[in-house]
PDB file of N, CA and C in Angstrom:
ATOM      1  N   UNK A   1       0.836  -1.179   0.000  1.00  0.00           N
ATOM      2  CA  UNK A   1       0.000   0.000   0.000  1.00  0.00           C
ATOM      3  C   UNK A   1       0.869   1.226   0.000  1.00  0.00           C
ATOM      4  N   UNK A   2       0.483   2.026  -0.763  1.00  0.00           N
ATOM      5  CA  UNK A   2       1.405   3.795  -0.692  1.00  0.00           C
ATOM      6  C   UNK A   2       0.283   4.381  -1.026  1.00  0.00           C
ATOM      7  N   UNK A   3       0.330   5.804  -0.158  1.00  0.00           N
ATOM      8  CA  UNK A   3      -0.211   7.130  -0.145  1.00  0.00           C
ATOM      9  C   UNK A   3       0.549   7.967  -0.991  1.00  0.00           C
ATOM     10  N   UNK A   4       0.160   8.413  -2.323  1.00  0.00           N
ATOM     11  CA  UNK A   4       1.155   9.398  -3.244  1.00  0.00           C
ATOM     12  C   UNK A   4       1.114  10.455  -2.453  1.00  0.00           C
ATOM     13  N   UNK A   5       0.005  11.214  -1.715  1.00  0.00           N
ATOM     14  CA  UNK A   5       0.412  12.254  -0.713  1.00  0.00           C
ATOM     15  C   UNK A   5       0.035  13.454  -2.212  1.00  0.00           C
ATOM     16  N   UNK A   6       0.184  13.061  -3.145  1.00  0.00           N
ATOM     17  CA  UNK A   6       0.303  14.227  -4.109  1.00  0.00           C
ATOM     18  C   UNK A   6      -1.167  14.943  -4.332  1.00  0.00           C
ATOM     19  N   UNK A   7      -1.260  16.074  -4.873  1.00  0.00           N
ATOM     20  CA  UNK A   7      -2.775  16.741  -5.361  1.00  0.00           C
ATOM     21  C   UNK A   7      -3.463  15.431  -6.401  1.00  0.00           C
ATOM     22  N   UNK A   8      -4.402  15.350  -5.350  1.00  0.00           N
ATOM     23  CA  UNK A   8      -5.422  14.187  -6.242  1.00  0.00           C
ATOM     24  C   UNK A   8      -5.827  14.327  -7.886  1.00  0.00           C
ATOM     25  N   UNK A   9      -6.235  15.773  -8.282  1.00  0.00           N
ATOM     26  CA  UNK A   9      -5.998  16.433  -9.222  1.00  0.00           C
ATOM     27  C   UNK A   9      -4.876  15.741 -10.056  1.00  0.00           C
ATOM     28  N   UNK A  10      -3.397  15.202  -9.571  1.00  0.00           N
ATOM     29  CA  UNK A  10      -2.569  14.851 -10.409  1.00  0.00           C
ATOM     30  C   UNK A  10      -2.693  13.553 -10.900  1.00  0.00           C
ATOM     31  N   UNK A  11      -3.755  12.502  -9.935  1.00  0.00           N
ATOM     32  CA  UNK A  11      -3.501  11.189 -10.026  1.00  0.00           C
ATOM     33  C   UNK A  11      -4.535  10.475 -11.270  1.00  0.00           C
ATOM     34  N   UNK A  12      -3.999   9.480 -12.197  1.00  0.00           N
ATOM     35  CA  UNK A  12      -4.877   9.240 -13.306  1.00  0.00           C
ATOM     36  C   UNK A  12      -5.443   8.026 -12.341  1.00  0.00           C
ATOM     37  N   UNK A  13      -6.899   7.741 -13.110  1.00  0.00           N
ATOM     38  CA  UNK A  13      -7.784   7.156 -12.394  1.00  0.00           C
ATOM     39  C   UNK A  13      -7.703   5.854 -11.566  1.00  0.00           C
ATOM     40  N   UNK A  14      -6.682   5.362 -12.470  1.00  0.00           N
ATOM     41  CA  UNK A  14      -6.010   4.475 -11.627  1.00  0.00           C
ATOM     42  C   UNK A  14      -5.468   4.602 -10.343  1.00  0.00           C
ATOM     43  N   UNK A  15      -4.467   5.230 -10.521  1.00  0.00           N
ATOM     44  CA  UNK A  15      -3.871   5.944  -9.201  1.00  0.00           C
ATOM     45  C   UNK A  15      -4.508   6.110  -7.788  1.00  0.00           C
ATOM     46  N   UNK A  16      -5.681   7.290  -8.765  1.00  0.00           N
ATOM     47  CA  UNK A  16      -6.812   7.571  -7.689  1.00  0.00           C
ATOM     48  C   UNK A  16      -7.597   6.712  -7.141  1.00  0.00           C
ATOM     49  N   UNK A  17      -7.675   5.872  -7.828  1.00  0.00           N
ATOM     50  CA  UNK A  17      -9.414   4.504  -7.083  1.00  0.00           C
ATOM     51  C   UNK A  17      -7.978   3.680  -6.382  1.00  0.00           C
ATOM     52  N   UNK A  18      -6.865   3.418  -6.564  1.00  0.00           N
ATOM     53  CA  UNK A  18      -6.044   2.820  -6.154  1.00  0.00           C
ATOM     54  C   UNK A  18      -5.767   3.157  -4.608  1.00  0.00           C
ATOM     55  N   UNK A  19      -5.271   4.252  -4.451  1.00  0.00           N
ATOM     56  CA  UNK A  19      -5.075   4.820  -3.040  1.00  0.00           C
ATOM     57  C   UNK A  19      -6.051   4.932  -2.483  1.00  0.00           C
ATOM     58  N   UNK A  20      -7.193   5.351  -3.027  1.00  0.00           N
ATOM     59  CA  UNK A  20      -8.386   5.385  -1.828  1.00  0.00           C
ATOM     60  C   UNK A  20      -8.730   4.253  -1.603  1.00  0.00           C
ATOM     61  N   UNK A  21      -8.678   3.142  -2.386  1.00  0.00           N
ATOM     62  CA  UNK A  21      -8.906   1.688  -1.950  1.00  0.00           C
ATOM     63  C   UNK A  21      -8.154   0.706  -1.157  1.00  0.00           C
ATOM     64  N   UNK A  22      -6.846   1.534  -1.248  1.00  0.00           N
ATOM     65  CA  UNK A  22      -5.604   0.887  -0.460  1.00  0.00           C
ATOM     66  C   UNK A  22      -6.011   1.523   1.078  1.00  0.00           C
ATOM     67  N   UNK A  23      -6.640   2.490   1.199  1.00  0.00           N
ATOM     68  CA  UNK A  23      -6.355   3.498   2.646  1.00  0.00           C
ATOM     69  C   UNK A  23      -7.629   2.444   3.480  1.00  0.00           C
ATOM     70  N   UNK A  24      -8.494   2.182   3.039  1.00  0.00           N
ATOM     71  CA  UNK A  24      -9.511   1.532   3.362  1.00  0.00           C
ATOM     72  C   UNK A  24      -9.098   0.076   3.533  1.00  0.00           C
ATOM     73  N   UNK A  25      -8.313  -0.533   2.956  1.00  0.00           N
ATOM     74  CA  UNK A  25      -7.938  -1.890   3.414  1.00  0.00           C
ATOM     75  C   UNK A  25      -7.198  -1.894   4.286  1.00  0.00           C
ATOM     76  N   UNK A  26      -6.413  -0.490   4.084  1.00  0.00           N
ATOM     77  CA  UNK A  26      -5.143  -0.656   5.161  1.00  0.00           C
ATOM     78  C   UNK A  26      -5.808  -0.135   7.031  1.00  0.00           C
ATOM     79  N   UNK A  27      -6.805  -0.045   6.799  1.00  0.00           N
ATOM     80  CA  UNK A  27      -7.489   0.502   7.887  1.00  0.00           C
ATOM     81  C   UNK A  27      -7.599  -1.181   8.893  1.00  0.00           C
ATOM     82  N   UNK A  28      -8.108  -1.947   8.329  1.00  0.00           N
ATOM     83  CA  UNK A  28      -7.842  -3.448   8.842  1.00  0.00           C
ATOM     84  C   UNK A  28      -6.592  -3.123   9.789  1.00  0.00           C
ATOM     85  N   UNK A  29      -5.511  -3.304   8.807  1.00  0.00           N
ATOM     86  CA  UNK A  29      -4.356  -3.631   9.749  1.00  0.00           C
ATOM     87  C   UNK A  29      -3.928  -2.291  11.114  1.00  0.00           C
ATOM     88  N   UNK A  30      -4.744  -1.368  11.028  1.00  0.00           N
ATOM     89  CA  UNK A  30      -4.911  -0.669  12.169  1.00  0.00           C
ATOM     90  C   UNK A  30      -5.456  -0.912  13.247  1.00  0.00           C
ATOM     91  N   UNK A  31      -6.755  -1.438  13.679  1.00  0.00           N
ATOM     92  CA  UNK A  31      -7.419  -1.990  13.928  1.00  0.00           C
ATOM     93  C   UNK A  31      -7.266  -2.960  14.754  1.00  0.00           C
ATOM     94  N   UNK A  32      -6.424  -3.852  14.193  1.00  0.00           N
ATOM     95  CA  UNK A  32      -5.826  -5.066  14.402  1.00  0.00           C
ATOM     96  C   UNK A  32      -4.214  -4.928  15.175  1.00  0.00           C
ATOM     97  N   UNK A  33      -4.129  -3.607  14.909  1.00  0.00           N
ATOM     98  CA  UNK A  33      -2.679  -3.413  15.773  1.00  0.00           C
ATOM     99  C   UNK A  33      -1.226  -4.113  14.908  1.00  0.00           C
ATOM    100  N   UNK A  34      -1.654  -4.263  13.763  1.00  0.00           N
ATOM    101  CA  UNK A  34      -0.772  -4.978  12.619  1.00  0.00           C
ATOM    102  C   UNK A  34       0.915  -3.602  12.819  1.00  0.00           C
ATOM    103  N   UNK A  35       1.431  -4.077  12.522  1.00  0.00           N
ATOM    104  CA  UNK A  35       2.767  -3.353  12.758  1.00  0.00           C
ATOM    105  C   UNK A  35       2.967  -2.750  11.372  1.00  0.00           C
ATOM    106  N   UNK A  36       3.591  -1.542  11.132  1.00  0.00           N
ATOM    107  CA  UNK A  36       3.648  -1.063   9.790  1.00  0.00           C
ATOM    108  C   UNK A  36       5.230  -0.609   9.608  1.00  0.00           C
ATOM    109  N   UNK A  37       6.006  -1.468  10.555  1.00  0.00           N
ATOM    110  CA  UNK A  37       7.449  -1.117   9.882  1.00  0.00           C
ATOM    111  C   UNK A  37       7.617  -1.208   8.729  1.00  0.00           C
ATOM    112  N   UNK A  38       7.583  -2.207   7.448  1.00  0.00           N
ATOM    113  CA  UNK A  38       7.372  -2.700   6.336  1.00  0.00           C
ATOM    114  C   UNK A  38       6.938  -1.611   5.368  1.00  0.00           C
ATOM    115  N   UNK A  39       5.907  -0.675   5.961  1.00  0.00           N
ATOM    116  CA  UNK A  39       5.329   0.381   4.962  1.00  0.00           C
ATOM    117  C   UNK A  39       6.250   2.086   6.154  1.00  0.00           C
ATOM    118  N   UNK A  40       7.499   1.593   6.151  1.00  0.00           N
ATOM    119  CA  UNK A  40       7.359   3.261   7.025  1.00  0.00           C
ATOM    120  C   UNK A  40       9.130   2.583   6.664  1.00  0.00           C
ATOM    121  N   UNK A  41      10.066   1.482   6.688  1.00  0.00           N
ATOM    122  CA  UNK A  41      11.435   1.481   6.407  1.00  0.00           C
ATOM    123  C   UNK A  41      11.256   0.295   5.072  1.00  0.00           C
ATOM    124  N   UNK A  42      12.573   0.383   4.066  1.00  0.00           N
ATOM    125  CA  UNK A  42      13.485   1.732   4.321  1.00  0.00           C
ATOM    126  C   UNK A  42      12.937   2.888   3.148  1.00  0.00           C
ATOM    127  N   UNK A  43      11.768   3.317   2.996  1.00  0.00           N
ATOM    128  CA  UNK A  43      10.822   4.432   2.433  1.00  0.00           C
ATOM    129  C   UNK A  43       9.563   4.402   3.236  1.00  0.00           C
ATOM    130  N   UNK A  44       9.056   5.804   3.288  1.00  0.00           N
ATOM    131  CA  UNK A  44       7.966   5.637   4.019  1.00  0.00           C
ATOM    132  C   UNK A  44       7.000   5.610   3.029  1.00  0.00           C
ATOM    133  N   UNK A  45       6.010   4.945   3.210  1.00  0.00           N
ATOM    134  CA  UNK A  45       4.895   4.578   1.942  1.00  0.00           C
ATOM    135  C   UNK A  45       3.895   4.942   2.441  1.00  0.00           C
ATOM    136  N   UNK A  46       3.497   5.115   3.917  1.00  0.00           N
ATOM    137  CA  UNK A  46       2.007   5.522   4.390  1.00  0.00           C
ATOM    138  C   UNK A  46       2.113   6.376   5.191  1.00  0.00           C
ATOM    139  N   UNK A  47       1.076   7.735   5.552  1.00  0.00           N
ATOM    140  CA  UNK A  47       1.130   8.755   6.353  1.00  0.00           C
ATOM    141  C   UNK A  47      -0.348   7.717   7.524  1.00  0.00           C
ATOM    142  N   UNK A  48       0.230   7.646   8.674  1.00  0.00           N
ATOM    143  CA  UNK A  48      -1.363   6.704   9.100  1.00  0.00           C
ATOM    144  C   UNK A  48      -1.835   7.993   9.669  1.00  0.00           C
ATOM    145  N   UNK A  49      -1.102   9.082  10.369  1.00  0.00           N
ATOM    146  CA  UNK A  49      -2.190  10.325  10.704  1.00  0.00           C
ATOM    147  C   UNK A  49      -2.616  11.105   9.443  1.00  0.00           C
ATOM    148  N   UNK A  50      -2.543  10.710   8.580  1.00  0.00           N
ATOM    149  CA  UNK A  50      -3.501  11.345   7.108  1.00  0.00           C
ATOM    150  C   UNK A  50      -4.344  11.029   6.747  1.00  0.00           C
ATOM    151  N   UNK A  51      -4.387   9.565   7.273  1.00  0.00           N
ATOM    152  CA  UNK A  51      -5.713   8.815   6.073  1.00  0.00           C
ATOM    153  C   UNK A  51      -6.476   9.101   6.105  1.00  0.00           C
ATOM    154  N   UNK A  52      -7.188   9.559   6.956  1.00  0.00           N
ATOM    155  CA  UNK A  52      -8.783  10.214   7.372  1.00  0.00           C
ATOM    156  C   UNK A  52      -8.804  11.290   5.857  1.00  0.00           C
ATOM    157  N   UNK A  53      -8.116  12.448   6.447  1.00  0.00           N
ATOM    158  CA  UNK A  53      -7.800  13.806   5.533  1.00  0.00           C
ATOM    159  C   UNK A  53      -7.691  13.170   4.142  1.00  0.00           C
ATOM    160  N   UNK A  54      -6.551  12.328   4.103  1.00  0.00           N
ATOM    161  CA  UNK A  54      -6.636  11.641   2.989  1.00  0.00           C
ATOM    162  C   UNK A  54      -7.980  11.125   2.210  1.00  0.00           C
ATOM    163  N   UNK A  55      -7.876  10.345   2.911  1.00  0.00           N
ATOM    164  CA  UNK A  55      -9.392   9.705   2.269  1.00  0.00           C
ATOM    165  C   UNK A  55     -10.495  10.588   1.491  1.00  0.00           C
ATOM    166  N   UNK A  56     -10.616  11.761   2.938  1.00  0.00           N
ATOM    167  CA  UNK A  56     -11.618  12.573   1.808  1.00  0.00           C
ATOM    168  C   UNK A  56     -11.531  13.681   1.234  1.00  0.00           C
ATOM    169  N   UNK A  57     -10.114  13.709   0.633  1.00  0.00           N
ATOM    170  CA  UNK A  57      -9.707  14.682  -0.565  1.00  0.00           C
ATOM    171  C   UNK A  57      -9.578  13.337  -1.697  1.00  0.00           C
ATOM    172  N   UNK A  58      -9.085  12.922  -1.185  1.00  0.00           N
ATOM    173  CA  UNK A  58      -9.798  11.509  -2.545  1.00  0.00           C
ATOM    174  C   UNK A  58     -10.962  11.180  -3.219  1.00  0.00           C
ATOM    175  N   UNK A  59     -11.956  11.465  -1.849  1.00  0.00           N
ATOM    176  CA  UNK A  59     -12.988  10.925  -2.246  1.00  0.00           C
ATOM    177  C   UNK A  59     -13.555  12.169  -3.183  1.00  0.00           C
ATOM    178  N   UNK A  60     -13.495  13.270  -2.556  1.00  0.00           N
ATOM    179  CA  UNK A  60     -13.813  14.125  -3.440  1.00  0.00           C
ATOM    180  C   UNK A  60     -13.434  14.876  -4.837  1.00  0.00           C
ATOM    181  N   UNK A  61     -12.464  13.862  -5.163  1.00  0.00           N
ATOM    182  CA  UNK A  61     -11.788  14.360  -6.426  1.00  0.00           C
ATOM    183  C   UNK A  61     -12.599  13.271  -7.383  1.00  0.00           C
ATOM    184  N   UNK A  62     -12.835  11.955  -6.578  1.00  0.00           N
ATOM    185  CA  UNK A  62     -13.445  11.221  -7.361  1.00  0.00           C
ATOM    186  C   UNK A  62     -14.488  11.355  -7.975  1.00  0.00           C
ATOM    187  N   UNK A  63     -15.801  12.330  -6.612  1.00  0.00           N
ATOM    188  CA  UNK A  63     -17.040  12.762  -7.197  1.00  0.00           C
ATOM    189  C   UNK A  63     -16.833  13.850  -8.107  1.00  0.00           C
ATOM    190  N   UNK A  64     -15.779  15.118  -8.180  1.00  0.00           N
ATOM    191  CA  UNK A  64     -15.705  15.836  -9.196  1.00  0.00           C
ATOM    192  C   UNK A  64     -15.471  15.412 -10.777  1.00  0.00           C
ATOM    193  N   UNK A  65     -15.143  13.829 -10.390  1.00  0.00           N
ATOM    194  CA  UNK A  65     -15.099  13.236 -12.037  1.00  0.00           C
ATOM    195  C   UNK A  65     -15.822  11.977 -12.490  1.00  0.00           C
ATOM    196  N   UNK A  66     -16.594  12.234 -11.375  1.00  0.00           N
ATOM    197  CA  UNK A  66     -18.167  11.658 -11.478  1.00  0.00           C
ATOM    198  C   UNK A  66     -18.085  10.371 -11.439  1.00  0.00           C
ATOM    199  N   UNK A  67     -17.314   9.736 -10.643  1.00  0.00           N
ATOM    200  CA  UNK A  67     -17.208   8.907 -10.119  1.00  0.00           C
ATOM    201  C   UNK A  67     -17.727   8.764  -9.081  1.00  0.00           C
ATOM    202  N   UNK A  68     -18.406   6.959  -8.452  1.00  0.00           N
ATOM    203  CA  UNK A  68     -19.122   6.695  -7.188  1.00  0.00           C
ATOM    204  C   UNK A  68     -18.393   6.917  -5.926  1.00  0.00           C
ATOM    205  N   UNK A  69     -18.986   7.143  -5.034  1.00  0.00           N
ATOM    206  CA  UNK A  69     -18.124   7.229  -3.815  1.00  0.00           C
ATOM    207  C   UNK A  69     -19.108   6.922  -2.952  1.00  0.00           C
ATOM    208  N   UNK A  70     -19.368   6.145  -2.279  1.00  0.00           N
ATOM    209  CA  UNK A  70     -20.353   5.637  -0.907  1.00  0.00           C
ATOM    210  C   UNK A  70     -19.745   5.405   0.236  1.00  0.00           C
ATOM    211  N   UNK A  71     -18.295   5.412   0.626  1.00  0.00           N
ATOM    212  CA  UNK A  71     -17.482   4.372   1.404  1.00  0.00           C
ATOM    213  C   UNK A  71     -16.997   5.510   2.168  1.00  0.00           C
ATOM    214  N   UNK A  72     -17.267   5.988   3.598  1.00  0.00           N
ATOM    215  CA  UNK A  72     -16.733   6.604   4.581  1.00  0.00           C
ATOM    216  C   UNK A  72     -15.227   6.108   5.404  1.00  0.00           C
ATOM    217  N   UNK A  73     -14.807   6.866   5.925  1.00  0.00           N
ATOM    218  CA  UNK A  73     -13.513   6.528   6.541  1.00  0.00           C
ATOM    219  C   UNK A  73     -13.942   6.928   7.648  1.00  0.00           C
ATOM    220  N   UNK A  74     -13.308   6.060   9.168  1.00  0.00           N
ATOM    221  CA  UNK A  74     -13.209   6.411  10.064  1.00  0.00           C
ATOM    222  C   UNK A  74     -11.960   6.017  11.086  1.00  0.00           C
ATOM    223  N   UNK A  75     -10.865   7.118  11.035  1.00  0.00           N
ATOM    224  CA  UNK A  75      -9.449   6.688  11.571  1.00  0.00           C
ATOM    225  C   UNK A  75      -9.685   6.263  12.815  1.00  0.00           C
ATOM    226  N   UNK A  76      -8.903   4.795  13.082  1.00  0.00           N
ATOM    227  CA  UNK A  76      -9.154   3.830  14.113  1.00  0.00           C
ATOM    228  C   UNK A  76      -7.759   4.372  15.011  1.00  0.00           C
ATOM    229  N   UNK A  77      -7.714   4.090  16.232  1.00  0.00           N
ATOM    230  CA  UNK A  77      -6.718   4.540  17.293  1.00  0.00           C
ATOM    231  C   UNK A  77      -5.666   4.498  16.775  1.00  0.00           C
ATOM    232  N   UNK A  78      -4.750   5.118  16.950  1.00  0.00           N
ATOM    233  CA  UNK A  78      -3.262   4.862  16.527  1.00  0.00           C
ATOM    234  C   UNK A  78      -1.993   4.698  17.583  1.00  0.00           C
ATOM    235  N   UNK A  79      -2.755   5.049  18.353  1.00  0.00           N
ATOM    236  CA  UNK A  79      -1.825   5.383  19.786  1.00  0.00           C
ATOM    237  C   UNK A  79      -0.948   4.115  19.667  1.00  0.00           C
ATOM    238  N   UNK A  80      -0.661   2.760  19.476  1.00  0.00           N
ATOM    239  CA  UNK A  80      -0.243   2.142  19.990  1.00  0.00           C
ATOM    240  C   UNK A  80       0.852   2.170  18.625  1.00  0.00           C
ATOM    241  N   UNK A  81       1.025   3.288  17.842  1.00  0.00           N
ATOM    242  CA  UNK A  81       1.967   3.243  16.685  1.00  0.00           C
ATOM    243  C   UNK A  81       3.474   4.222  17.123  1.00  0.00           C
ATOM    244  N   UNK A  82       2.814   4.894  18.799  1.00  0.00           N
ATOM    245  CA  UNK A  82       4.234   5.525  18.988  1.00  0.00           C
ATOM    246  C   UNK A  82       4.674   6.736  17.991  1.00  0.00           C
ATOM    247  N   UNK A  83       5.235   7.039  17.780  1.00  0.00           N
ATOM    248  CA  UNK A  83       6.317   8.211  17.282  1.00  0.00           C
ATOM    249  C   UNK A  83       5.765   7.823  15.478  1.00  0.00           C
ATOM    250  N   UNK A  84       5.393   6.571  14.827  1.00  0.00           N
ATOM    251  CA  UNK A  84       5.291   6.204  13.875  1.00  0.00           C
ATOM    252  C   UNK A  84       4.488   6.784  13.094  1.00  0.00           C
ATOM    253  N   UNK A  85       3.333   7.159  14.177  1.00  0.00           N
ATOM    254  CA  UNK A  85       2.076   7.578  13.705  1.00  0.00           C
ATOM    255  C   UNK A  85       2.230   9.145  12.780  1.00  0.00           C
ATOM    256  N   UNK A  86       3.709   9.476  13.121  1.00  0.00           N
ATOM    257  CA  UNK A  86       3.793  11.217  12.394  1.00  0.00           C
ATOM    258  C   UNK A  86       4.476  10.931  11.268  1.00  0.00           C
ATOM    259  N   UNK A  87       4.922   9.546  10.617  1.00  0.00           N
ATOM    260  CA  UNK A  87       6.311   9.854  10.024  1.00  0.00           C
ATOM    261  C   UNK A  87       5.081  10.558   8.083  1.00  0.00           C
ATOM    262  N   UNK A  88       6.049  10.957   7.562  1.00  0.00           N
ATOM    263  CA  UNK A  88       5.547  11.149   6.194  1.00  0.00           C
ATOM    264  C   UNK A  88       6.038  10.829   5.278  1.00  0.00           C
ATOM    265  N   UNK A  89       5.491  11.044   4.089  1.00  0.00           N
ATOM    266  CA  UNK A  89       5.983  10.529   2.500  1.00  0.00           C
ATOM    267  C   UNK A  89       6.813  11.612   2.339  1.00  0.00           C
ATOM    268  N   UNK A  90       7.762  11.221   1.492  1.00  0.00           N
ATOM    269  CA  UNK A  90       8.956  12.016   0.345  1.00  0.00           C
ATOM    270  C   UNK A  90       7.933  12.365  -0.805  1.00  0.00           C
ATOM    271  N   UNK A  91       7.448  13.754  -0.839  1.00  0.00           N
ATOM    272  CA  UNK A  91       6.443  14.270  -2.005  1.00  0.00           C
ATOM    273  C   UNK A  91       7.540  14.186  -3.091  1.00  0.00           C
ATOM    274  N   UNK A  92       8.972  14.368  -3.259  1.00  0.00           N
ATOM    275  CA  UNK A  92       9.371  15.250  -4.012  1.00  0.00           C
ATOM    276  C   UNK A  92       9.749  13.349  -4.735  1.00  0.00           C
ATOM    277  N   UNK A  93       9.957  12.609  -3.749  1.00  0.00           N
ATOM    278  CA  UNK A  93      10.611  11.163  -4.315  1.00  0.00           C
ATOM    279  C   UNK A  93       9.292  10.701  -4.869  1.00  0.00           C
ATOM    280  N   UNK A  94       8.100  10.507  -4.843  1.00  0.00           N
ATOM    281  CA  UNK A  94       6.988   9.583  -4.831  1.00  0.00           C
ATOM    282  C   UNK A  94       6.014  10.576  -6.394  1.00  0.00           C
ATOM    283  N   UNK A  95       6.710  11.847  -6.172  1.00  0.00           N
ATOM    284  CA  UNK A  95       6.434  12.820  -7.963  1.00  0.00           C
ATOM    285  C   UNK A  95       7.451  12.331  -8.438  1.00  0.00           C
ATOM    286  N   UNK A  96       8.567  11.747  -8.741  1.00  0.00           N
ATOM    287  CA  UNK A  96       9.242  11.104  -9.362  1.00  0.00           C
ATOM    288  C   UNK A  96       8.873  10.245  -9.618  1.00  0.00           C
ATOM    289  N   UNK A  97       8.581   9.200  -8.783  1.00  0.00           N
ATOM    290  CA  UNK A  97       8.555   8.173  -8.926  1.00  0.00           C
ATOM    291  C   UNK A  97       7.407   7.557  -9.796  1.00  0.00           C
ATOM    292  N   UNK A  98       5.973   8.263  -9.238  1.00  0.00           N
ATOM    293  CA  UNK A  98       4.876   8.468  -9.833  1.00  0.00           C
ATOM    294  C   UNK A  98       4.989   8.449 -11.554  1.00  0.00           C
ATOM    295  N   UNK A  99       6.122   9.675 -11.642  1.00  0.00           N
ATOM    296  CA  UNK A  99       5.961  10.236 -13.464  1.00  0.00           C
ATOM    297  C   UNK A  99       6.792   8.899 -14.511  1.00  0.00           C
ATOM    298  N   UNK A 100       7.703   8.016 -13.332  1.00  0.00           N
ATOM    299  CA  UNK A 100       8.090   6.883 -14.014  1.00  0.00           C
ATOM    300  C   UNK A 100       7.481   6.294 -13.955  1.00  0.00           C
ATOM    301  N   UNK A 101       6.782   5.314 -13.429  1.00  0.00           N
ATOM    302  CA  UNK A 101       5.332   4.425 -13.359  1.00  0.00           C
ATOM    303  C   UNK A 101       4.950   4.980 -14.454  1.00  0.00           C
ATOM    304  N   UNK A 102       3.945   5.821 -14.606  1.00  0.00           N
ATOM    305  CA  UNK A 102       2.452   6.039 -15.344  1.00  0.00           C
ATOM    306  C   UNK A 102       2.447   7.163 -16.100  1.00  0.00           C
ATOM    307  N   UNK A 103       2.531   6.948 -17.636  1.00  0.00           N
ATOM    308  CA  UNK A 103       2.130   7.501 -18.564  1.00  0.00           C
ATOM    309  C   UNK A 103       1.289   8.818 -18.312  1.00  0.00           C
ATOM    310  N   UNK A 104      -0.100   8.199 -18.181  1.00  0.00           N
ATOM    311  CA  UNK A 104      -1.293   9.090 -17.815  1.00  0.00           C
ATOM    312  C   UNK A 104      -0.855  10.017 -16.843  1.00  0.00           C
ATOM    313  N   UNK A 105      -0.172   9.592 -15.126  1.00  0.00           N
ATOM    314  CA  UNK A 105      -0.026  10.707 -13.994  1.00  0.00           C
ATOM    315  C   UNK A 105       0.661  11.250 -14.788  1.00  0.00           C
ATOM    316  N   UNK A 106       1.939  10.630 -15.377  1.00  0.00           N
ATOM    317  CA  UNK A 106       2.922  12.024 -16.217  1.00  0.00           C
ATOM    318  C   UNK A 106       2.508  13.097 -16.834  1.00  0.00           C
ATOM    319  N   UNK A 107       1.091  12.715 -17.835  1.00  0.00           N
ATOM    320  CA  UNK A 107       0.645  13.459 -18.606  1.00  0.00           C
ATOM    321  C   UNK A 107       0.012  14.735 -17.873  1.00  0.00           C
ATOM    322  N   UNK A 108      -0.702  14.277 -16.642  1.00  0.00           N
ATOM    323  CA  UNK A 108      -1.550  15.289 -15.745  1.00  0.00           C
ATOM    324  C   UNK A 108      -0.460  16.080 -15.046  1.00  0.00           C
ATOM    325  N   UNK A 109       0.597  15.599 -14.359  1.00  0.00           N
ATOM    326  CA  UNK A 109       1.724  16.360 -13.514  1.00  0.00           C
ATOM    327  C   UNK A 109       2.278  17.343 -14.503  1.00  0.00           C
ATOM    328  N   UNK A 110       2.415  16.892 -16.051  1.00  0.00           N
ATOM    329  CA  UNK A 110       3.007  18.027 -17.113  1.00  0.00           C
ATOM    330  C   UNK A 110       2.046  18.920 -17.144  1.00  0.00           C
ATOM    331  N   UNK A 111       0.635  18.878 -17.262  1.00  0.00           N
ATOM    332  CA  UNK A 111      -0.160  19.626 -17.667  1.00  0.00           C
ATOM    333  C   UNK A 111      -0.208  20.552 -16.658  1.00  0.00           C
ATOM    334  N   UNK A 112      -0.068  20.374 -14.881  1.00  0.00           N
ATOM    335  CA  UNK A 112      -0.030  21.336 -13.808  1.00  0.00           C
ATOM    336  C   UNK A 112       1.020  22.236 -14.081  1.00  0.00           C
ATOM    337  N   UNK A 113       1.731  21.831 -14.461  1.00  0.00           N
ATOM    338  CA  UNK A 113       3.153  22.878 -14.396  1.00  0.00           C
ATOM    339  C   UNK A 113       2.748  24.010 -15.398  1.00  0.00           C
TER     340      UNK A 113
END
């Protein structure tokens, strides 16, 4: 699972139904007290105090392109994540990384500039 962290605006549809669908599964392993070293070394891939925020700037980029959205978020305790719970994404590594992956995000990240 990774949070691009980037303006939803940039993400092609893939991208987009991707992360908001990942934030919602990954909510399980919160829940459950699942450990997220794996997604935080050696890159951090998930913001867990974002997902909420996350979620619904997602969701709402989705309805601006008229896409369904029914599926609420509700951030489950984190406390037991320690110091973990703040770490964040590399915006500047994960817009890189992003424009190598995918054609389409490339096309939208060129068009912002």
């Amino acid at each position: 699972m990774r949070m691009w962290m980037l303006n939803p605006k940039l993400l092609c549809k893939k991208h987009l139904l991707g992360e908001h669908g990942e934030i919602h599964k990954h909510r399980h392993n919160f829940v459950k007290k699942h450990s997220i070293q794996g997604r935080i070394s050696p890159i951090v891939l998930i913001q867990p105090r974002a997902m909420s925020e996350r979620h619904d700037s997602l969701a709402e980029e989705m309805l601006s392109r008229g896409y369904n959205h029914n599926s609420s978020y509700t951030l489950p305790d984190l406390n037991y994540l320690g110091e973990m719970v703040d770490v964040k994404v590399d915006l500047n590594y994960n817009l890189k990384d992003l424009c190598k992956r995918c054609e389409e995000c490339r096309k939208r990240i060129s068009n912002a500039c």
